[in-house]
Protein backbone atom coordinates (compact mmCIF):
# COMPACT_ATOMS: atom_id res chain seq x y z
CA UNK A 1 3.36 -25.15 33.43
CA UNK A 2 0.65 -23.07 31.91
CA UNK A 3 1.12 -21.38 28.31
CA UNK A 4 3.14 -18.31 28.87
CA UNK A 5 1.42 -15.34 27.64
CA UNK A 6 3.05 -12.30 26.74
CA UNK A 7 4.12 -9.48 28.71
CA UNK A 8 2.45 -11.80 31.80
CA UNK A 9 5.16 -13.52 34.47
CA UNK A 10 3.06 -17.11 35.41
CA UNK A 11 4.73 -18.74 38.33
CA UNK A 12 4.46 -22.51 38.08
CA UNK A 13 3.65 -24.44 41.55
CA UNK A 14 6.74 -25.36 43.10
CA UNK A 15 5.06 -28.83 42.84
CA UNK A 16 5.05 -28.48 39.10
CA UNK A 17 8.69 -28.08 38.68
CA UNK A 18 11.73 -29.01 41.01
CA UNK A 19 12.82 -25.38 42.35
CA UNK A 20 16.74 -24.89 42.89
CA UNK A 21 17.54 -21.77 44.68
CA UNK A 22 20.30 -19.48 44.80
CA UNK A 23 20.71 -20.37 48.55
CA UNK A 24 20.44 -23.93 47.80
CA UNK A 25 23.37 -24.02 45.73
CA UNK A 26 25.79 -22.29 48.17
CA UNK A 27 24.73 -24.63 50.91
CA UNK A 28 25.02 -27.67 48.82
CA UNK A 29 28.41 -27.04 48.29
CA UNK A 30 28.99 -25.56 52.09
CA UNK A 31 27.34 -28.82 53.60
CA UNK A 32 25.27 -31.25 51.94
CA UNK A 33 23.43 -32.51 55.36
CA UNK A 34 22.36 -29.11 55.49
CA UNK A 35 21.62 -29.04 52.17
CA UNK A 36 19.16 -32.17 52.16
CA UNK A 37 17.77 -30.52 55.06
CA UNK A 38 16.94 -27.27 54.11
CA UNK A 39 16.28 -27.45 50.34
CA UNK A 40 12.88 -26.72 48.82
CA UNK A 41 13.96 -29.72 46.48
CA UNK A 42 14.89 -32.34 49.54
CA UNK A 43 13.22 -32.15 53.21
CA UNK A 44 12.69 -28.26 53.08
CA UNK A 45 13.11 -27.88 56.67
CA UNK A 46 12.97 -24.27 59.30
CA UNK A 47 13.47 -24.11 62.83
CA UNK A 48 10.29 -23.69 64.43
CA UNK A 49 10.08 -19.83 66.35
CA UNK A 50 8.54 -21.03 69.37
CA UNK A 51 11.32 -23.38 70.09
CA UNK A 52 14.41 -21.34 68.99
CA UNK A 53 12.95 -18.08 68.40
CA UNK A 54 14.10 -15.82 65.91
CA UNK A 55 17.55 -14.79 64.54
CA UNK A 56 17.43 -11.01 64.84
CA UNK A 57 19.07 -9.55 62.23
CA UNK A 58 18.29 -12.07 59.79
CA UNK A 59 14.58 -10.69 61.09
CA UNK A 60 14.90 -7.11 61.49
CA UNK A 61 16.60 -7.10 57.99
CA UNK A 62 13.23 -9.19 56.36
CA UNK A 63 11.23 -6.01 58.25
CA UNK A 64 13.39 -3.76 56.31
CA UNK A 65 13.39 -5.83 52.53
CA UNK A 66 9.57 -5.63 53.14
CA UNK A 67 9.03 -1.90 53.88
CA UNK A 68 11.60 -1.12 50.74
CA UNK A 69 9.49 -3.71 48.75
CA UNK A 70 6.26 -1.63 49.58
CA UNK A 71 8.04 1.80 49.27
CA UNK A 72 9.59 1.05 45.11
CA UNK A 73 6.11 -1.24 44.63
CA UNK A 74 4.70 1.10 41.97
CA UNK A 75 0.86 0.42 42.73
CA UNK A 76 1.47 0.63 46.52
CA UNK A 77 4.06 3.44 47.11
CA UNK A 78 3.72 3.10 50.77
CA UNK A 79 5.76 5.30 53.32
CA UNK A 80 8.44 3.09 54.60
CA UNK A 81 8.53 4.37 57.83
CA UNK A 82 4.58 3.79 58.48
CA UNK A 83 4.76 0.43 56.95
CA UNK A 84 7.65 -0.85 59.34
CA UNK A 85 5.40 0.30 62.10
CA UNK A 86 2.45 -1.69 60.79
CA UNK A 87 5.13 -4.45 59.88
CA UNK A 88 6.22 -4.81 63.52
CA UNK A 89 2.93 -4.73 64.69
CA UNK A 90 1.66 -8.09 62.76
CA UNK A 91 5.33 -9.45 64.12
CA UNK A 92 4.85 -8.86 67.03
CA UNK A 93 1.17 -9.26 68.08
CA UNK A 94 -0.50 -11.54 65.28
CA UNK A 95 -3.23 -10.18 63.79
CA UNK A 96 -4.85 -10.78 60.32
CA UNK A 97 -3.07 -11.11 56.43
CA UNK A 98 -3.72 -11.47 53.13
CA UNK A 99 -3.22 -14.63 51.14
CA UNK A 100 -0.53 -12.57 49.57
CA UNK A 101 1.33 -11.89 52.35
CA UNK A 102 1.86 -14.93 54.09
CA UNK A 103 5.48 -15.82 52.70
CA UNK A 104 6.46 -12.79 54.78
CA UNK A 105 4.61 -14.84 57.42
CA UNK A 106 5.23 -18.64 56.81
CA UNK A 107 6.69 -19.18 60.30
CA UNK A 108 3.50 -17.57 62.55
CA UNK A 109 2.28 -20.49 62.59
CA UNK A 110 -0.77 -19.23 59.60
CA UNK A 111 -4.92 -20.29 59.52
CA UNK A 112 -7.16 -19.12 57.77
CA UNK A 113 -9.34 -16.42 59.30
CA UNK A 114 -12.42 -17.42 57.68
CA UNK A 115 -13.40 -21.03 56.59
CA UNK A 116 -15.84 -20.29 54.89
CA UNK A 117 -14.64 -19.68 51.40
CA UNK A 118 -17.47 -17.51 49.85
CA UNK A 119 -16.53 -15.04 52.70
CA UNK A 120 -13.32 -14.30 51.13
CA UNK A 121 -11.38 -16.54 49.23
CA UNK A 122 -8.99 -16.10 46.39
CA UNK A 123 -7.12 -18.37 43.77
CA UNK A 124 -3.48 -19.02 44.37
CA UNK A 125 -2.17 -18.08 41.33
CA UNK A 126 0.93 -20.49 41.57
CA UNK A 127 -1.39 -24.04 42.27
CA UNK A 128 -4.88 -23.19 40.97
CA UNK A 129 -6.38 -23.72 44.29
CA UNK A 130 -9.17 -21.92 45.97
CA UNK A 131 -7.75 -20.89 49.41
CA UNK A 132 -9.23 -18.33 52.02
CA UNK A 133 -8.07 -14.79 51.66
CA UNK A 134 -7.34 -13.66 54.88
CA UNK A 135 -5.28 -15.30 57.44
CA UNK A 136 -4.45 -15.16 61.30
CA UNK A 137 -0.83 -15.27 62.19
CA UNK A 138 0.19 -15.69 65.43
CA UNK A 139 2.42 -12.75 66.91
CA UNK A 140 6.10 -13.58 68.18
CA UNK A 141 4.77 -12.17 72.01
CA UNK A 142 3.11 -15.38 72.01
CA UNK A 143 5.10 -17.66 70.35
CA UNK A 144 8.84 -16.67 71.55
CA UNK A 145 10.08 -18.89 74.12
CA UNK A 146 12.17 -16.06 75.91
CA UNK A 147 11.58 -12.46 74.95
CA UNK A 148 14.53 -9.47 75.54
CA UNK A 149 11.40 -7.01 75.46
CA UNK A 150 14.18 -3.82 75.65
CA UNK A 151 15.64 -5.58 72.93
CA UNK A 152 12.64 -5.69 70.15
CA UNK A 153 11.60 -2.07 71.55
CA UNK A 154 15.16 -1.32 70.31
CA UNK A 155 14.50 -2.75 66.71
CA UNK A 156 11.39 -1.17 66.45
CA UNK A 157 12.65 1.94 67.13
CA UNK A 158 15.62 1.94 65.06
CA UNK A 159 13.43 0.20 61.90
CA UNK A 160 11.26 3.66 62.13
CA UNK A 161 14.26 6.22 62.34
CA UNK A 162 16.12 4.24 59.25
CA UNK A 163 12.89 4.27 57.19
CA UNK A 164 11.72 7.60 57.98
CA UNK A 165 15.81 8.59 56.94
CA UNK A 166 15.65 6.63 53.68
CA UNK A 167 12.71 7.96 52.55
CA UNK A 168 14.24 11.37 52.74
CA UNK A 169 17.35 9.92 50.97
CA UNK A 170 15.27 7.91 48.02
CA UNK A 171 13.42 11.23 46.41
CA UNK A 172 17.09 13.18 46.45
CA UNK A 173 19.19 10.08 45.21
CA UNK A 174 17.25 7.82 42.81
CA UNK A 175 17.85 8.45 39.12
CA UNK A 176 15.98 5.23 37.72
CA UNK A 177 12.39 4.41 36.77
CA UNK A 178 10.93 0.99 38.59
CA UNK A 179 10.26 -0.94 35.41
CA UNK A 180 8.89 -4.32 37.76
CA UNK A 181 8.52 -4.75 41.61
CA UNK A 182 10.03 -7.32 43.55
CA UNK A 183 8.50 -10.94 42.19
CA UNK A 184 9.08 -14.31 42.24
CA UNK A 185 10.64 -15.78 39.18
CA UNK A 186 11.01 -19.15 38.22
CA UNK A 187 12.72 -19.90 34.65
CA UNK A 188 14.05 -23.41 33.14
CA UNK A 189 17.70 -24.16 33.95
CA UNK A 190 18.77 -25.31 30.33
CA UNK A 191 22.29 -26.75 28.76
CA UNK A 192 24.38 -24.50 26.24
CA UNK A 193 22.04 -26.26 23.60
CA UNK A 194 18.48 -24.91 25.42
CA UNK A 195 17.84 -28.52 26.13
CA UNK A 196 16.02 -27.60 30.05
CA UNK A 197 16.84 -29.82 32.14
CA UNK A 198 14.07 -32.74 33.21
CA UNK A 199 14.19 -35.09 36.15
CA UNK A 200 11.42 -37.62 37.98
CA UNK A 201 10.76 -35.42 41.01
CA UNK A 202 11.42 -37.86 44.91
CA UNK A 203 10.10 -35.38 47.08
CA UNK A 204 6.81 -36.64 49.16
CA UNK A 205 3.73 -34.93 47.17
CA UNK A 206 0.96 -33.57 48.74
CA UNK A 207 -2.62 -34.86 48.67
CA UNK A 208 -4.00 -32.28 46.49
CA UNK A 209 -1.43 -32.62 43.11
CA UNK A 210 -2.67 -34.57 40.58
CA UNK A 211 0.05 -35.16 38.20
CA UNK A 212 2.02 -37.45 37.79
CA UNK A 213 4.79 -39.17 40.18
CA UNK A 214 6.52 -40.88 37.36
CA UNK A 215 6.62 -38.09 34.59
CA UNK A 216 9.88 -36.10 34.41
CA UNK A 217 9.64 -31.99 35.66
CA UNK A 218 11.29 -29.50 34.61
CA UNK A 219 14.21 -28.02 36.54
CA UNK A 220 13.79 -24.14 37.65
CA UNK A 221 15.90 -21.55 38.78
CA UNK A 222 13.37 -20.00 41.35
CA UNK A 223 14.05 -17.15 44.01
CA UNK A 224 12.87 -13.59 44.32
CA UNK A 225 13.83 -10.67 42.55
CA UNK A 226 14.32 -7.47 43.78
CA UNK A 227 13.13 -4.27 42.11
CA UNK A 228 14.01 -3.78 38.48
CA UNK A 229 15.20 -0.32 37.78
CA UNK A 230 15.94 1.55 34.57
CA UNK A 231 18.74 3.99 34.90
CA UNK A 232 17.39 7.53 33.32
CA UNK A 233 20.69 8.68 32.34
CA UNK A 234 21.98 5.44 30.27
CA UNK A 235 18.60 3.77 29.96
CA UNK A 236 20.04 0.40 30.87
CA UNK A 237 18.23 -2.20 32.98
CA UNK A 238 19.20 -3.42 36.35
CA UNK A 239 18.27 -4.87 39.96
CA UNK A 240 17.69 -2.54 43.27
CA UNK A 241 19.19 -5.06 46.01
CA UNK A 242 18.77 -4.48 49.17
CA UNK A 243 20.74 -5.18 52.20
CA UNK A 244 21.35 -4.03 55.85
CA UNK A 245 24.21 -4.57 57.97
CA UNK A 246 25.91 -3.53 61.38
CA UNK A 247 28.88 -2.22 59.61
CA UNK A 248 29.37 -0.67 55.81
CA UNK A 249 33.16 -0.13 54.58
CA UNK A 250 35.33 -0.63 51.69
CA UNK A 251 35.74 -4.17 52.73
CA UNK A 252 31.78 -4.76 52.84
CA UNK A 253 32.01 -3.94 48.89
CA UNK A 254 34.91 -6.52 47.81
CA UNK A 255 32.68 -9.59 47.10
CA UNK A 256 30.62 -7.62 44.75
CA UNK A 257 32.59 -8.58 41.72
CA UNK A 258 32.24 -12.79 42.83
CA UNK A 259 28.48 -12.19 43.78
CA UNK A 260 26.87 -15.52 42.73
CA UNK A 261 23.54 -14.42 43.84
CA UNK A 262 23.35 -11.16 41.73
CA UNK A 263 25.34 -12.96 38.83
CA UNK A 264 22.49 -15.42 38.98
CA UNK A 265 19.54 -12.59 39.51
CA UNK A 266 20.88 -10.25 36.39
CA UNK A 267 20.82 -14.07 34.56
CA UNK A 268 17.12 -15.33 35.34
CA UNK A 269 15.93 -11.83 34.83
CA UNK A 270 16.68 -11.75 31.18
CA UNK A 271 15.70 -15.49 30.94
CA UNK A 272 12.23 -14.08 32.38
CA UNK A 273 12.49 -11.38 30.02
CA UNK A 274 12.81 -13.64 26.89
CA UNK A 275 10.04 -16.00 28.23
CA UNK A 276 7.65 -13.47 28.70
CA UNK A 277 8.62 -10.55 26.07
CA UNK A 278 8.88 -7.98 28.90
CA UNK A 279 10.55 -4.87 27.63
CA UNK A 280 14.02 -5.72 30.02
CA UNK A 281 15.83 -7.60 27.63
CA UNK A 282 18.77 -7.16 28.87
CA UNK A 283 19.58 -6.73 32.59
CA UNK A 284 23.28 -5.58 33.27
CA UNK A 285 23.98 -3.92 36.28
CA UNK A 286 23.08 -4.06 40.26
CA UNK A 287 22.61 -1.53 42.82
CA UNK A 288 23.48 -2.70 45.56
CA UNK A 289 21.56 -0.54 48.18
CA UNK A 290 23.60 -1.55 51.73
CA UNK A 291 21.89 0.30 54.41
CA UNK A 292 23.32 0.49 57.70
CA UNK A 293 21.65 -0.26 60.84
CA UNK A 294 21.82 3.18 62.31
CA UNK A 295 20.20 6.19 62.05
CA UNK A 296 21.05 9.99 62.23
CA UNK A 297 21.18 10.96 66.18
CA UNK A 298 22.99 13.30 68.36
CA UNK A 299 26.77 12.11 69.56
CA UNK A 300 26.76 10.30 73.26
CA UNK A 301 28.41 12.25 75.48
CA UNK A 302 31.66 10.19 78.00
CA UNK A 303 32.05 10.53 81.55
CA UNK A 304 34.35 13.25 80.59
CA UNK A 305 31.82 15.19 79.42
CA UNK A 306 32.80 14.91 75.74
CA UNK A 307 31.41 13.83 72.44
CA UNK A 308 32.04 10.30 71.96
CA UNK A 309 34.50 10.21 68.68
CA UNK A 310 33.95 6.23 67.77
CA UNK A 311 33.41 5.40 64.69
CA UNK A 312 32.29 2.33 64.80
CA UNK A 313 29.72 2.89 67.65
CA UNK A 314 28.64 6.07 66.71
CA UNK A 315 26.07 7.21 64.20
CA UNK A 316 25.78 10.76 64.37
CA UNK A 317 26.57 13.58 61.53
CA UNK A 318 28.58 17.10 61.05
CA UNK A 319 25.43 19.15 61.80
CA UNK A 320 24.98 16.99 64.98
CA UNK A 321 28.19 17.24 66.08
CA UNK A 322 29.10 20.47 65.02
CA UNK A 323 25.36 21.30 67.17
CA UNK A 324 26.30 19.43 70.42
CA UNK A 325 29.40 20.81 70.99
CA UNK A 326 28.17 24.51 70.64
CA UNK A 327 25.22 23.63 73.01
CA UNK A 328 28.03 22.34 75.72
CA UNK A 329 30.10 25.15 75.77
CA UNK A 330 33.08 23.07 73.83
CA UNK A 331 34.59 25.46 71.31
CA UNK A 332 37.46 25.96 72.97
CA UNK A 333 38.07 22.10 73.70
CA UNK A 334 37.41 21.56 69.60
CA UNK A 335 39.67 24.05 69.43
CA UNK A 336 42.45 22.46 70.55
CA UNK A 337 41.58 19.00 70.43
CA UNK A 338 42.99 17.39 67.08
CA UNK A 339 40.91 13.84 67.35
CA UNK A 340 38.02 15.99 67.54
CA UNK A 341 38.42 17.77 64.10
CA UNK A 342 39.35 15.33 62.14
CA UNK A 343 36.45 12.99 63.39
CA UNK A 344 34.44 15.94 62.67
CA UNK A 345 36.48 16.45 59.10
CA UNK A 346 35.85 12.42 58.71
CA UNK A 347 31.75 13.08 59.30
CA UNK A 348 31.88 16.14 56.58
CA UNK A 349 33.53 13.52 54.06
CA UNK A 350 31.26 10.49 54.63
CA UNK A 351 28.11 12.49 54.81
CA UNK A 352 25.17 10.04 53.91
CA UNK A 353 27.41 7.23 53.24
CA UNK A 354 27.69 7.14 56.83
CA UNK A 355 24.03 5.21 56.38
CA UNK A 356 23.52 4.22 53.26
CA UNK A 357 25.90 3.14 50.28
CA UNK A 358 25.11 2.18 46.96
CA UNK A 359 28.10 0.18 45.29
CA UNK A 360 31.61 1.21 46.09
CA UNK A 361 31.59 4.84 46.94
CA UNK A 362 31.84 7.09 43.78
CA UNK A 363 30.14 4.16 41.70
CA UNK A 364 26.49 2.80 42.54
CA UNK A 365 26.57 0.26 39.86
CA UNK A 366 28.07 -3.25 40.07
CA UNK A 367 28.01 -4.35 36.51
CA UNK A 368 28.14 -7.52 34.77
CA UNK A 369 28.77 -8.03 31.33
CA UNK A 370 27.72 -10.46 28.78
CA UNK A 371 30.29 -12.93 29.02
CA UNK A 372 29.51 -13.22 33.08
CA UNK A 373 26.00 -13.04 33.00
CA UNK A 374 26.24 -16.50 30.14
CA UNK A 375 28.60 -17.92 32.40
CA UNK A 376 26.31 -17.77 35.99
CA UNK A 377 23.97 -19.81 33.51
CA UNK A 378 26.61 -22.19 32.96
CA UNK A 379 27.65 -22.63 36.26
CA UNK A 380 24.17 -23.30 37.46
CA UNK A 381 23.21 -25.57 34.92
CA UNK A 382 26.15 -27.63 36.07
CA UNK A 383 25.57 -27.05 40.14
CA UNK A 384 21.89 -28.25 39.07
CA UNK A 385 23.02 -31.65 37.74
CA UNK A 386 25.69 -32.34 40.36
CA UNK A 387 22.26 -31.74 42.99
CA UNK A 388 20.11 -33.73 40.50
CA UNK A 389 22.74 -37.12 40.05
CA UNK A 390 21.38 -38.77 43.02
CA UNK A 391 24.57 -36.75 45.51
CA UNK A 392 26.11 -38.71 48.25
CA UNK A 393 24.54 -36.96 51.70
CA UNK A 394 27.55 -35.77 54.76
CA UNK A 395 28.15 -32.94 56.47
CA UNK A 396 30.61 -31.51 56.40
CA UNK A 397 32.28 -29.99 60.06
CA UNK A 398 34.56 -27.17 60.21
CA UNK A 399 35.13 -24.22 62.93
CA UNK A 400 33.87 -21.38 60.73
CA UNK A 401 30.93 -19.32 61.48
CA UNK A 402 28.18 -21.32 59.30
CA UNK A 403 29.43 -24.38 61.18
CA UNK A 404 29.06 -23.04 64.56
CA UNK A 405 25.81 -21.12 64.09
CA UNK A 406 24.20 -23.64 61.93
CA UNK A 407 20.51 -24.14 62.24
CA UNK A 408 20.37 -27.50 62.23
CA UNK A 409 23.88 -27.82 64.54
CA UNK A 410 21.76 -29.79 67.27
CA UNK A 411 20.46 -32.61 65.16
CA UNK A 412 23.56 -33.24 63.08
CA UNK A 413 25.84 -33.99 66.89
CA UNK A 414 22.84 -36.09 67.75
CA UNK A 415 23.20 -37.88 64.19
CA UNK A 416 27.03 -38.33 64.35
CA UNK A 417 26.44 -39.49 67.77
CA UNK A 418 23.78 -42.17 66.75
CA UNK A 419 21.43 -40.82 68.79
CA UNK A 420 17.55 -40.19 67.55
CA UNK A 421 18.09 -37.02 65.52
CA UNK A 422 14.55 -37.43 63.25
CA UNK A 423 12.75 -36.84 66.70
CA UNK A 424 14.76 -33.55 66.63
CA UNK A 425 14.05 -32.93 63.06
CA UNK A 426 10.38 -33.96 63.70
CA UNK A 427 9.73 -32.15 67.40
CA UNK A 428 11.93 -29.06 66.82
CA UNK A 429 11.19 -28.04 62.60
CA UNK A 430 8.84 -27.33 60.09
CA UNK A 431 8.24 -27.61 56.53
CA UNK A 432 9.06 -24.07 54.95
CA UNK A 433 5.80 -23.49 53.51
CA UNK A 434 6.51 -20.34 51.22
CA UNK A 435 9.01 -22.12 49.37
């Protein structure tokens, strides 16, 4: 690792340390075949797209995380809406990124644009290396096996509408200052003592490192960090997460206070902090900025003739509704129709939370205090030595969702079944390059 230098975040090659992610550590204690599967510290394994194509939420929320990355960046402050746009674009017919970019593009099956490197060419600040600068990635079009075209036209459509609606919503409802933009961290995972932990790394090298095999690494909390925000009313530090979902209610708030992977984000950001004398010392609270995938539109009318009153379905507002059933001629149906006016009483009390929530409703922050932000440290020192003691590998088979959705569901029948499961593993995945 080089010498930290003040007020300067150095990422360390993942090659240089053993990485444990957040992610890591819930699926190491979900299912440890998945686990050594999928970990950046084991086998480090992705489906490949043109095989299984893409999981679309899991994508159309990465298109969101990106814009809002772009949008709070403070020496980019791009419109969201025009950089979802450009976003799908690259997705969806290839086309040419920076160096920069690619862990946004690790599965597109990257090369470099230009081998040449005194064409363009830049140093990749976490190995050293001189690599080209620009890169061709190959657009899901090509690559998908099957393609539901109505479907992505959908998506794209819907990305647009919630960005260009957010980015209404941002300049009326943020009260904090963005002190860092999203970044990777990576910090030592150390004992109550501030002994870090060091193991001899097993993973298969590549050709190019030049350390060596034999000498113990040390052991690194590493993920990505979203936006840290100071609050201008308290002047406390804290994370901007973002999320998107189908569906936002109380219940989508009840984890918050059990969150492992904000517990462990407010934790490695003042770890970062104290490495690098940034002025975020400490880090105590979490917005937790849930948007939902849906936008502001008019009410769908029934067969009957009247304003659909679901609300699950529907994502409309009081102005909307109030409009369409003036423009039909229904005041006298309202009237007298009691569903009607309290759905339309229900859209006058949700208002924007209808779309977007921050926290529980009448409290934006989730907040973590000293005590719980010493104790995610704890636990992950721990979880990081269980991974680390040389772990007996089995999966582990239940009938919850993870199970039956798993990634890697095909090879693991074909291993219990003694059939040849590293062809799978070999024809079917990838290594995970950007991690």
């Amino acid at each position: 690792m080089s010498t930290i230098s003040p007020n300067k975040i150095e990422i360390p090659s993942k090659w240089d340390i053993i990485p444990i992610h957040t992610s890591d550590r819930e699926t190491f204690k979900q299912c440890r075949r998945k686990w050594d599967w999928s970990s950046p510290s084991r086998r480090n394994l992705i489906r490949k797209v043109n095989i299984y194509g893409v999981i679309m939420p899991l994508w159309f929320g990465t298109g969101i995380h990106y814009c809002l990355q772009k949008f709070y960046d403070p020496a980019l402050s791009e419109d969201p809406e025009k950089m979802f746009e450009a976003w799908f674009d690259v997705e969806w017919n290839g086309g040419l990124v920076h160096f920069n970019e690619l862990d946004y593009f690790a599965d597109r099956e990257p090369e470099p644009a230009f081998h040449d490197p005194t064409r363009s060419s830049v140093v990749d600040e976490h190995t050293g290396r001189v690599l080209p600068a620009i890169w061709k990635v190959r657009g899901l079009q090509e690559l998908l096996p099957e393609i539901d075209y109505e479907a992505f036209e959908e998506h794209k459509a819907l990305g647009i509408n919630m960005m260009r609606y957010y980015k209404d919503y941002a300049q009326r409802n943020d009260n904090f200052r963005v002190v860092a933009s999203e970044h990777t961290f990576s910090v030592p995972i150390h004992d109550d003592e501030g002994r870090i932990i060091k193991v001899v790394d097993t993973r298969v090298m590549p050709d190019w490192w030049e350390g060596d095999p034999n000498e113990p690494k040390e052991v690194h909390a590493r993920g990505r960090n979203d936006t840290i925000v100071q609050d201008l009313d308290s002047g406390q530090y804290g994370i901007l997460e973002h999320k998107t979902s189908a569906r936002i209610d109380e219940d989508y708030f009840r984890h918050l206070d059990l969150d492992e992977q904000c517990t462990t984000y407010l934790w490695a950001a003042e770890q970062e902090a104290q490495l690098y004398d940034l002025e975020y010392k400490e880090v105590s609270f979490i917005i937790y900025n849930a948007l939902r995938k849906a936008y502001p539109k008019p009410p769908t009318m029934t067969t009957k003739g009247l304003p659909s009153i679901d609300r699950q379905k529907e994502s409309t507002t009081a102005y909307l509704f109030d409009k369409c059933i003036k423009e039909n001629g229904l005041e006298l149906v309202y009237g007298t129709d009691e569903r009607m006016k309290n759905y339309y009483q229900y859209l006058l009390e949700m208002g924007e939370s209808l779309f977007i929530q921050r926290g529980a409703p009448g409290f934006p922050y989730v907040l973590r205090n000293k005590a719980q932000r010493v104790n995610a440290g704890k636990r992950l020192y721990m979880e990081a030595m269980d991974m680390l003691d040389n772990p007996r590998i089995y999966h582990n088979p239940t009938k919850n969702f993870t199970c039956l959705n798993c990634v890697f569901r095909e090879p693991c029948i074909q291993k219990e079944t003694g059939l040849d499961y590293e062809m799978v593993l070999g024809e079917n995945y990838r290594s995970n390059y950007d991690r």
